[in-house]
Protein backbone atom coordinates (compact mmCIF):
# COMPACT_ATOMS: atom_id res chain seq x y z
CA UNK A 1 0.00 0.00 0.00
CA UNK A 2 1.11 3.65 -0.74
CA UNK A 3 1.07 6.16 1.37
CA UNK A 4 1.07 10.09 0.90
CA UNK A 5 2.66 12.81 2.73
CA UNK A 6 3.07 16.36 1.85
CA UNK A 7 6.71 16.49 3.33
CA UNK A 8 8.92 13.47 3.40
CA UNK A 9 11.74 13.65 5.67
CA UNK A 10 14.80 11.30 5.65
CA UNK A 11 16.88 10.98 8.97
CA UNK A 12 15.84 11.87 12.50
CA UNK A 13 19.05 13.95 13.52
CA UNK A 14 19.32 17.90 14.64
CA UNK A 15 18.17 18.83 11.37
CA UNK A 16 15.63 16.49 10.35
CA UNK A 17 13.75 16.98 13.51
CA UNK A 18 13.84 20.65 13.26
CA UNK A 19 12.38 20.67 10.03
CA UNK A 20 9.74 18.43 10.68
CA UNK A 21 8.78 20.32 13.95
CA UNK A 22 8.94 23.67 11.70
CA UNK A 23 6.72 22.34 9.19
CA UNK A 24 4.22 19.90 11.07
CA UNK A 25 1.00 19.38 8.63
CA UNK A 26 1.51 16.17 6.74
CA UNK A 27 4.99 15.33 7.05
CA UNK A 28 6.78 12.61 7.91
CA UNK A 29 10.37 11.27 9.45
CA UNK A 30 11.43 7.83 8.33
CA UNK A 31 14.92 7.50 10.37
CA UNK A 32 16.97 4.32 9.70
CA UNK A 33 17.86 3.93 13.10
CA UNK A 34 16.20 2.47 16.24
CA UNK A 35 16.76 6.16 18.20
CA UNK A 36 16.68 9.62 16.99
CA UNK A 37 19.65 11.80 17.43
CA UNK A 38 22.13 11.08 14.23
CA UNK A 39 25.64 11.72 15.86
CA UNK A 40 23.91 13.11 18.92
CA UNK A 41 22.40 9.71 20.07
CA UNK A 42 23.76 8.40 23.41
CA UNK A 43 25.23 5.28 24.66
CA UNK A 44 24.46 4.51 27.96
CA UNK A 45 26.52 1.80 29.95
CA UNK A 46 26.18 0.77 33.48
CA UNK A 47 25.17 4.16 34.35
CA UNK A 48 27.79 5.64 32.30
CA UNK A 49 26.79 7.82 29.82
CA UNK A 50 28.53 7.85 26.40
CA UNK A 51 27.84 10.50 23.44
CA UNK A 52 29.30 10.08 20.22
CA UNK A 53 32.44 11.55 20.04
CA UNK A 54 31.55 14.35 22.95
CA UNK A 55 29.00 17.09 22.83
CA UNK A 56 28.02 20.10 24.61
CA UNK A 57 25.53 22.84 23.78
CA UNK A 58 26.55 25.85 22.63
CA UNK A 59 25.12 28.31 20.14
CA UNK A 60 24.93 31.88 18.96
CA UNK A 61 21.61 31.35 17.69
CA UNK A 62 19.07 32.88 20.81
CA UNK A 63 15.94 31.20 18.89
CA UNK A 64 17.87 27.91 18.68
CA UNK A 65 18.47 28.10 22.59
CA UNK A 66 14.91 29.44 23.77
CA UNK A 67 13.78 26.56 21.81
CA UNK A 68 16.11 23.80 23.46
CA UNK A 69 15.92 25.29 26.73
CA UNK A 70 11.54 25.08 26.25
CA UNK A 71 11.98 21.57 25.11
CA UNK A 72 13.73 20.05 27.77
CA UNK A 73 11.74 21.93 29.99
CA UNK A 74 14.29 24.32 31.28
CA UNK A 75 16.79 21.33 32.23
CA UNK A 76 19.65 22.77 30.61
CA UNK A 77 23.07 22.34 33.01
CA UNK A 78 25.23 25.24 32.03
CA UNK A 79 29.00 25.48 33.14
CA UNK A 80 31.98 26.72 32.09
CA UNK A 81 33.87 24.86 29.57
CA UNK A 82 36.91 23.26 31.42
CA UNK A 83 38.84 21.97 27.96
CA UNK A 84 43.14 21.68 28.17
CA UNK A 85 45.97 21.44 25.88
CA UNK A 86 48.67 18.02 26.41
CA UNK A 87 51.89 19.29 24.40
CA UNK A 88 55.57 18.59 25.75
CA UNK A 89 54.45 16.75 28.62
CA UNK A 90 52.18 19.42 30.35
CA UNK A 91 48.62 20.39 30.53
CA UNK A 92 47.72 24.04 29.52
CA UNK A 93 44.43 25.71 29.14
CA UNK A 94 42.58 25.37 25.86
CA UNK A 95 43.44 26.62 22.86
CA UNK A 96 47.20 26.38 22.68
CA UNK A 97 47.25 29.48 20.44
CA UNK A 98 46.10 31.89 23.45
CA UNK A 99 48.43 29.78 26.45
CA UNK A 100 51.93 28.62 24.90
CA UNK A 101 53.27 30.50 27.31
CA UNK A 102 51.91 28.50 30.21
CA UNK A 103 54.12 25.62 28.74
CA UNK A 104 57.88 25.17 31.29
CA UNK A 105 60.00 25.37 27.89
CA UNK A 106 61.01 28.74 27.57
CA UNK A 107 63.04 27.72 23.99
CA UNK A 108 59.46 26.68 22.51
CA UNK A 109 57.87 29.98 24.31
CA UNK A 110 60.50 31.87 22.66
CA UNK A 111 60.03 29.95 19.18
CA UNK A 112 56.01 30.94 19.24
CA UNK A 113 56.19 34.51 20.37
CA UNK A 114 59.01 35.42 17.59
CA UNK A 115 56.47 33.57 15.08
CA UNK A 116 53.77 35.63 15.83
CA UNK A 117 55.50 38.60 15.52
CA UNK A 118 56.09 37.75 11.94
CA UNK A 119 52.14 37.39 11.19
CA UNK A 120 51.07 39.87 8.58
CA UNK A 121 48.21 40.72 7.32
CA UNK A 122 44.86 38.29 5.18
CA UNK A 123 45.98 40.02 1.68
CA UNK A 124 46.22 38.38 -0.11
CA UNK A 125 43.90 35.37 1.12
CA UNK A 126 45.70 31.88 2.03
CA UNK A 127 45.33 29.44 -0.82
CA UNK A 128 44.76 26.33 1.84
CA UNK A 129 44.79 25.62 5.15
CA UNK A 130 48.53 24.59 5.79
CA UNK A 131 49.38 28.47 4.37
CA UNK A 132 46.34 29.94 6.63
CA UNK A 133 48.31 28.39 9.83
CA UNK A 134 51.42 29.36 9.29
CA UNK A 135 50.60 33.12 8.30
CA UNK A 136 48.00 33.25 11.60
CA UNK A 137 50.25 32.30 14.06
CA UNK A 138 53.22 32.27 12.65
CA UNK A 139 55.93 29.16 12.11
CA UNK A 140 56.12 28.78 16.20
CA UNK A 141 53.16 28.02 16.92
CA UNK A 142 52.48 26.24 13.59
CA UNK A 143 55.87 23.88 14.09
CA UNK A 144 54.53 22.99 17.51
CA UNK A 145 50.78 22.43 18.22
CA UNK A 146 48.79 23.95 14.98
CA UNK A 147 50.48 21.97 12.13
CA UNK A 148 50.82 18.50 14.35
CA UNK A 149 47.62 18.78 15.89
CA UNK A 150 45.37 19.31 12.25
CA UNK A 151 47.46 16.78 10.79
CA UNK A 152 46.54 14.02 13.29
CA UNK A 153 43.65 15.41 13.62
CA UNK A 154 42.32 15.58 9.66
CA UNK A 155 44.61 12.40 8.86
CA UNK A 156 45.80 13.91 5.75
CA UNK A 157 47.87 16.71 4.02
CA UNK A 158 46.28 20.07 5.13
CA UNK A 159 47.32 21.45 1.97
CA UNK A 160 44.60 19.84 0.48
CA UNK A 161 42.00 21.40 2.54
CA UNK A 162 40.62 25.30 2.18
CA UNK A 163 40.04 27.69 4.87
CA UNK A 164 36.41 28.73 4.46
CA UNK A 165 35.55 26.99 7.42
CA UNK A 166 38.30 28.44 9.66
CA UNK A 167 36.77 31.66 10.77
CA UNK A 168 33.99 29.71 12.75
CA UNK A 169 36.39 26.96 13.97
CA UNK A 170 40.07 28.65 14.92
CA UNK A 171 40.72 30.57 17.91
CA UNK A 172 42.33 33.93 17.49
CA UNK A 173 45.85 33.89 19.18
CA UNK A 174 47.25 35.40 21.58
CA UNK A 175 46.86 39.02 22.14
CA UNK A 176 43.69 38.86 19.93
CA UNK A 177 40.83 39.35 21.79
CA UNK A 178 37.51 37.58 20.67
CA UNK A 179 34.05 36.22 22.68
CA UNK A 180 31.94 33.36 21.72
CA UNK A 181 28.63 35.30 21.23
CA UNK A 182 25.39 33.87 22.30
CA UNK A 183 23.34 36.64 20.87
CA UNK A 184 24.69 37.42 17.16
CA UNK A 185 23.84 34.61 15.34
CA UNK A 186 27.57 34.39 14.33
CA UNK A 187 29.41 31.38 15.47
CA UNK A 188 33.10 31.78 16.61
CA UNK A 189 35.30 29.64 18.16
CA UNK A 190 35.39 27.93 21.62
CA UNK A 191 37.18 29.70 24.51
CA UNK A 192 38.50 29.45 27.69
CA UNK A 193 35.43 31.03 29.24
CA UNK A 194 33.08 29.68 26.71
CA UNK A 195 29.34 28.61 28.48
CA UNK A 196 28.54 25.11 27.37
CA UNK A 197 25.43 23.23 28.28
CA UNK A 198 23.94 19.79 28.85
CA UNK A 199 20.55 18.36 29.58
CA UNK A 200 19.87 18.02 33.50
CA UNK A 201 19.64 14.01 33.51
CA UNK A 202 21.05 11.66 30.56
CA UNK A 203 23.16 12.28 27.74
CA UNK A 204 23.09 14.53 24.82
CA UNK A 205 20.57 12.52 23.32
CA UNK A 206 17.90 14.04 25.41
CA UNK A 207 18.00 17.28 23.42
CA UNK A 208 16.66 15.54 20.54
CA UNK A 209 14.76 13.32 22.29
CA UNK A 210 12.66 16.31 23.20
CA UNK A 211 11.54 17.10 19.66
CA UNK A 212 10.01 13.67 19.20
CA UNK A 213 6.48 14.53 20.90
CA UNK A 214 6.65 18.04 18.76
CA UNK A 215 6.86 16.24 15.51
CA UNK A 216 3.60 15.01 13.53
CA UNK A 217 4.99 11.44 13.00
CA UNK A 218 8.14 9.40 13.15
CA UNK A 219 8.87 5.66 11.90
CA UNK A 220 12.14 4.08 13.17
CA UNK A 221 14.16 1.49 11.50
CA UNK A 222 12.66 2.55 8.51
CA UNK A 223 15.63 2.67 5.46
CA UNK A 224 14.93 4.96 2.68
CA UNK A 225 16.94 2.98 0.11
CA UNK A 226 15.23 4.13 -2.92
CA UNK A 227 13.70 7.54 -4.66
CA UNK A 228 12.34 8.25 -7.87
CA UNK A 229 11.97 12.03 -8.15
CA UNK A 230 9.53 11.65 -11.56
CA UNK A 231 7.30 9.72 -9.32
CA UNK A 232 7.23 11.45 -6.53
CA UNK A 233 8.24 7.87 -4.44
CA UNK A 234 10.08 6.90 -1.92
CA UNK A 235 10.93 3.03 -1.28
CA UNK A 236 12.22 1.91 2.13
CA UNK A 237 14.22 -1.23 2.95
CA UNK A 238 11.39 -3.47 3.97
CA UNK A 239 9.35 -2.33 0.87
CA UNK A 240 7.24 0.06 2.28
CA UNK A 241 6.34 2.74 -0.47
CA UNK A 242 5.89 6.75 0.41
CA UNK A 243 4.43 9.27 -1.81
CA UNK A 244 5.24 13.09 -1.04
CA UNK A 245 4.95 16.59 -2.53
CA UNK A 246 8.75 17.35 -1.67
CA UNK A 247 11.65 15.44 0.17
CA UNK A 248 14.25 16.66 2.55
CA UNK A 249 17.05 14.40 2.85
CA UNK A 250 19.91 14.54 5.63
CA UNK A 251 21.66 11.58 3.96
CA UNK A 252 25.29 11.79 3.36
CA UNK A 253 25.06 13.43 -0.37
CA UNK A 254 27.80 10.62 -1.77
CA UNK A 255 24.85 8.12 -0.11
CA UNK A 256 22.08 10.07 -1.76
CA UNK A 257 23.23 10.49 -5.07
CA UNK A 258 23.12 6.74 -5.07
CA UNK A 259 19.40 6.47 -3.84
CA UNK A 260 18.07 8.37 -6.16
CA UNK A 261 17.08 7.46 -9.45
CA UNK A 262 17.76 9.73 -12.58
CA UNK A 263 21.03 11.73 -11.23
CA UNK A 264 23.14 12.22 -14.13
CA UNK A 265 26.25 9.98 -13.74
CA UNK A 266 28.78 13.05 -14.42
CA UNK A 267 27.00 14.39 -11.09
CA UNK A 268 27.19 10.83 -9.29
CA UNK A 269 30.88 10.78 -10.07
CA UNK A 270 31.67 14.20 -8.74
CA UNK A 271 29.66 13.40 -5.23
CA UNK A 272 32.24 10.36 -4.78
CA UNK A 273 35.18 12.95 -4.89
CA UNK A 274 33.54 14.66 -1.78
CA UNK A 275 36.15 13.89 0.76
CA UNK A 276 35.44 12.93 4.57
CA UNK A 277 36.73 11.58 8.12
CA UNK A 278 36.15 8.69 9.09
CA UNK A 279 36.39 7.88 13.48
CA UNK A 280 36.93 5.07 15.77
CA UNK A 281 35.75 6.43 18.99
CA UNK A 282 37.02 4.00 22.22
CA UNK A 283 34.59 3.99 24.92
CA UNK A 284 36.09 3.37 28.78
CA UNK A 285 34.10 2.93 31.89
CA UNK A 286 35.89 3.15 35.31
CA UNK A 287 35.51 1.60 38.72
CA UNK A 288 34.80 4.92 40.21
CA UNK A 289 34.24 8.39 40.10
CA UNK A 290 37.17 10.64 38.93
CA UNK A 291 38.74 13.51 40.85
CA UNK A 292 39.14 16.13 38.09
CA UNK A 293 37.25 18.71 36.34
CA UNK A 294 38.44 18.48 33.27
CA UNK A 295 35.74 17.65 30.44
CA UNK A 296 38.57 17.63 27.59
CA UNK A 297 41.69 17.06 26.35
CA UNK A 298 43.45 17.65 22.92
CA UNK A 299 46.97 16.34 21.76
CA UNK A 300 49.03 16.38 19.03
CA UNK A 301 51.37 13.92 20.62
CA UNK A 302 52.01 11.09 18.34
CA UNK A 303 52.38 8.44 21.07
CA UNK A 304 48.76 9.18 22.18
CA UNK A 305 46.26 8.00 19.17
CA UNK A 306 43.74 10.19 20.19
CA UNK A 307 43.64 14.05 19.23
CA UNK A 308 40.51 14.23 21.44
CA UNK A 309 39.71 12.76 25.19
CA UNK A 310 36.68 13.87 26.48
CA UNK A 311 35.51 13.07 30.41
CA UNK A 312 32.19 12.84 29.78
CA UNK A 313 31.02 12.50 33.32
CA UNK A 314 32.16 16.08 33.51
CA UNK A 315 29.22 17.13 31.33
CA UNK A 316 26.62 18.05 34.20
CA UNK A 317 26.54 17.35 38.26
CA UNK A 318 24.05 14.53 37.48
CA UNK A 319 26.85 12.05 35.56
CA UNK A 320 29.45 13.13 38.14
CA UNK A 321 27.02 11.72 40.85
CA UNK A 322 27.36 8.62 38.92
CA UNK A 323 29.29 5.80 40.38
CA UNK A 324 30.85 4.64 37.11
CA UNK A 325 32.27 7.42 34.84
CA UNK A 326 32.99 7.40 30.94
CA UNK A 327 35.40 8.17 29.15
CA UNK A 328 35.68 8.53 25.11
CA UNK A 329 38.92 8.83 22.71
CA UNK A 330 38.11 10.17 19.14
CA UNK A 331 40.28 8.73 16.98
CA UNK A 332 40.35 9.71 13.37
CA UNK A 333 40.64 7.43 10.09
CA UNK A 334 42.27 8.64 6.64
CA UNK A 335 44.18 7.77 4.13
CA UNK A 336 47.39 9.55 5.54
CA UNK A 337 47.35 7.87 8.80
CA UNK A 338 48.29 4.87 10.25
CA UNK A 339 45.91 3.59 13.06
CA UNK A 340 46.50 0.53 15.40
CA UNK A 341 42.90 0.29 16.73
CA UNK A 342 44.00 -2.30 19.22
CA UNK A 343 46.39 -0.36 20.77
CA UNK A 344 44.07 2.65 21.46
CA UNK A 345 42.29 1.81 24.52
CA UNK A 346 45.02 0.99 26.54
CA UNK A 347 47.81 3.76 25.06
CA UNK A 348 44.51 5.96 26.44
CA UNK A 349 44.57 4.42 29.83
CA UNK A 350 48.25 4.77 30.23
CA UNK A 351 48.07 8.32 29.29
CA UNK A 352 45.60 9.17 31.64
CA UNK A 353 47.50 7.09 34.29
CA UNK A 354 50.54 9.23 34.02
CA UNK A 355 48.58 12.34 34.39
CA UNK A 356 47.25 10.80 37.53
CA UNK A 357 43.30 11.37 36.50
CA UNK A 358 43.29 7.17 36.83
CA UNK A 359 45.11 5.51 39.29
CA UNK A 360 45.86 2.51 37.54
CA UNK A 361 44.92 -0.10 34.39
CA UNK A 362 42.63 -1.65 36.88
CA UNK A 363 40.35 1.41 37.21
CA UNK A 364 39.01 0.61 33.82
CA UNK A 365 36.15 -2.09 33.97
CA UNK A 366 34.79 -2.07 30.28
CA UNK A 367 35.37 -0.82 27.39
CA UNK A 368 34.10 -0.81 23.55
CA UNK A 369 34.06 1.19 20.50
CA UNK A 370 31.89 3.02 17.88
CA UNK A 371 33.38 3.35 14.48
CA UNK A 372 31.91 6.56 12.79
CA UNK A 373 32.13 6.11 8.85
CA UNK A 374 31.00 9.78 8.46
CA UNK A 375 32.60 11.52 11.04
CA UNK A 376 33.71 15.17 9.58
CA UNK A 377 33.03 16.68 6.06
CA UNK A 378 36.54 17.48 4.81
CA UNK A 379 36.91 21.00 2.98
CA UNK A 380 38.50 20.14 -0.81
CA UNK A 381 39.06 22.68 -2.75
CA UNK A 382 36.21 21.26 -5.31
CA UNK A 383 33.51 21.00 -2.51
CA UNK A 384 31.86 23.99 -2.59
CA UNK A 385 31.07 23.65 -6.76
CA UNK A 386 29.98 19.77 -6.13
CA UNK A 387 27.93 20.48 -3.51
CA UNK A 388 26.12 23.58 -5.70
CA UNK A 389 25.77 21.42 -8.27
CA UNK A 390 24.39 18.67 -6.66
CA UNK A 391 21.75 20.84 -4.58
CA UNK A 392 20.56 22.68 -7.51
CA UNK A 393 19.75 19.13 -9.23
CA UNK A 394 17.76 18.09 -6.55
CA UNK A 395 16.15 20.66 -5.87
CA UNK A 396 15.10 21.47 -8.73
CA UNK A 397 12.77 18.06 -8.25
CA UNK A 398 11.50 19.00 -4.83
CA UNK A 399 14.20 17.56 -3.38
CA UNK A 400 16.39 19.40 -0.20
CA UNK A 401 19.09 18.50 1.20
CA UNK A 402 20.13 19.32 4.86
CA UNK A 403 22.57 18.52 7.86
CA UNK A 404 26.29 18.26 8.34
CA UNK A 405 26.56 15.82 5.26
CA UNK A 406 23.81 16.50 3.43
CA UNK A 407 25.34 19.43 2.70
CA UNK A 408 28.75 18.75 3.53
CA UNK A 409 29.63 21.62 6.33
CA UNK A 410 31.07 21.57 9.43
CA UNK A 411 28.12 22.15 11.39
CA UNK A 412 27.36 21.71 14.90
CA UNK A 413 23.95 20.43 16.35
CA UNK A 414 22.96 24.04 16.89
CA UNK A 415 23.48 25.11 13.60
CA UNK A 416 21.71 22.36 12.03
CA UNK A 417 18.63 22.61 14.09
CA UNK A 418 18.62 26.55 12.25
CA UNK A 419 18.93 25.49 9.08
CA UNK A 420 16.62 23.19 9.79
CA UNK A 421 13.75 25.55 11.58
CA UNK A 422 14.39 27.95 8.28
CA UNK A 423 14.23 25.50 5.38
CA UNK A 424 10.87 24.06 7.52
CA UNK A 425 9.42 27.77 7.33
CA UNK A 426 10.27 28.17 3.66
CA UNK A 427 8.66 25.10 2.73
CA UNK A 428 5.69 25.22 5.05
CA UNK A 429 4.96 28.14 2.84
CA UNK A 430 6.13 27.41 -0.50
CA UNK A 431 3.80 23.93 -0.32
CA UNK A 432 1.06 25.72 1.66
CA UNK A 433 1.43 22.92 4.35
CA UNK A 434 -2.10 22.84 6.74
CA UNK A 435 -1.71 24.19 9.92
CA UNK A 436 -0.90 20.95 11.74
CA UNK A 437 -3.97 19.15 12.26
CA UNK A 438 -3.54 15.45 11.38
CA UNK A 439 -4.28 14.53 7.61
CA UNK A 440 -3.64 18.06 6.72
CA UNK A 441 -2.98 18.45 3.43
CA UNK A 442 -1.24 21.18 0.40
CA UNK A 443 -0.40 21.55 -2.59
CA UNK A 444 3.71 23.04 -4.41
CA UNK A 445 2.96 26.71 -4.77
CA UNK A 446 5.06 27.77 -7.84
């Protein structure tokens, strides 16, 4: 039997949720997964609580927080982010940029304050993001934490990658003053003093849990693995067959231009040279609560695989309560790295053995692993005209594309749910969508 919907929605992450809560009418979220959430979802583990990779809330967007905060019923924990810097055996405040001088090695102190001096001015602009470092902070700073740390971090030659991204993402250094804004609807990056948030009780998870009795309907496990944008059809896994008046996919576009039927294979091609991160994230649960406040830790050492260790239980008073506390190592996965997986978990423990935050091996009691096949959109040169192209295709057949891969950005939660609250308000009234009673129905409005 086939049934019709005025909105189809594929994927019940930040932004698919948003959209369908913007639009509500006759719309629908078919999500692939047993739980909504996307990257957000939670793993929860003998009372320790797991997200993937780390979150916290943060945003410049006040609509996106008002709406969050009304959600979860005002049970938002806010604190101040507590994030540090390992480099040549020490732990300094986060980012490395703004604190090299907190480091006992007055040669490499020396080395990153001459570098800085030599920093000139954005004219003309950096060709890639290897040039962008070096000219921001100079070859100190770029030799010893910046250069190391991206490399690890993006598993490949940074030369490769453009800077468009870098404005939202890299702090300022030192003796550049800058604020993460909760009120301009312009994202910059993460500092010292940064306010982060996390729901009350739970994981990260519960943020988007929250949307699910706002939304007109939701069908887990439900894989869209077809659509035919003549027809106006959508074909899930188990052979259940959708109708709908327009489409919003948050599917991985490389994924999508596979599903659906008709794309030009000149335009197929080009989405399989859109470039991405792939992540092993190792998952430790110990004996007992941990004395430290510290909710991350970033490293360019070599010896330690991860370039991110967050302390999850750190997150909000509730999973410090907890008797068992987690612990997650994002590891990434490219084609210019090297990984022994096996050797992760307990390279992890030793490292946080020797900086005394476990007490020994034995303070570890399980441990497991997510492996993240889309972990971070990687900025090529050649994105920005593939993904164009690719958009204007689809949407040209009703179709949208949203979401950290569906349109291949860098985006956070926060700035997914806006996207996806806009593009829900433009297509609420560009299809004339009912006003939310069930069986509500419209018509395109061109």
């Amino acid at each position: 039997m086939t049934r019709p919907v005025n909105g189809l929605i594929v994927g019940a992450g930040p932004s698919g949720l948003a959209v369908a809560y913007a639009l509500q009418g006759s719309t629908l979220v078919l999500e692939k997964e047993a739980r909504v959430g996307g990257l957000c979802r939670s793993i929860v583990h003998d009372g320790g609580v797991f997200d993937i990779g780390g979150h916290s809330f943060h945003t410049p967007h006040p609509e996106v927080y008002e709406l969050v905060t009304q959600l979860l019923g005002g049970q938002l924990f806010e604190q101040q982010r507590d994030a540090r810097v390992f480099s040549y055996g020490s732990l300094i405040p986060y980012p490395f940029q703004k604190f090299y001088d907190r480091l006992p090695l007055p040669e490499v102190v020396r080395e990153c304050e001459e570098g800085l001096r030599q920093t000139g001015s954005d004219d003309p602009p950096p060709r890639n993001f290897e040039e962008f470092i070096v000219r921001k902070f100079g070859p100190g700073i770029a030799k010893h934490f910046m250069l190391p740390y991206n490399r690890k971090l993006w598993a490949r030659d940074v030369s490769e990658i453009s800077c468009e991204w870098t404005r939202e993402r890299v702090a300022a250094p030192k003796g550049k003053s800058e604020r993460f804004s909760t009120s301009d609807g312009e994202r910059k990056p993460l500092q010292a003093d940064t306010s982060v948030g996390y729901p009350v009780t739970g994981g990260f998870e519960e943020i988007y849990r929250a949307f699910v009795p706002h939304v007109p309907g939701i069908e887990r496990n439900s894989e869209v693995t077809e659509i035919l944008p003549e027809e106006r059809l959508a074909r899930t896994a188990d052979g259940r067959i959708f109708t709908w008046d327009f489409l919003v996919s948050t599917m991985p576009l490389r994924i999508l231009t596979e599903v659906v039927r008709g794309v030009p294979s000149e335009l197929r091609e080009q989405s399989r040279c859109l470039d991405y991160l792939s992540l092993r994230v190792e998952m430790l649960l110990t004996r007992r609560p941990l004395d430290t406040p510290i909710q991350r830790i970033y490293t360019a050492e070599r010896e330690i695989p991860a370039h991110k260790i967050v302390l999850n239980h750190n997150s909000s008073d509730h999973l410090r309560r907890q008797p068992h506390h987690a612990i997650m190592a994002e590891v990434s996965l490219g084609p210019g790295k090297g990984v022994e997986v096996e050797q992760i978990a307990p390279k992890t423990i030793d490292f946080l053995c020797d900086l005394n935050i476990l007490e020994s091996r034995g303070d570890i009691i399980w441990k497991s692993h997510i492996d993240v096949h889309f972990g971070y959109p990687v900025y090529t040169h050649e994105r920005p005209g593939i993904v164009a192209e690719i958009k204007d295709w689809l949407s040209s057949r009703d179709i949208y594309t949203l979401g950290r891969f569906g349109e291949w950005e860098y985006i956070n939660s926060d700035r997914c749910v806006m996207k996806g609250l806009a593009l829900g308000k433009q297509l609420r009234e560009r299809y004339e969508i009912g006003d939310g009673r069930p069986g509500a129905t419209g018509s395109p409005s061109r």
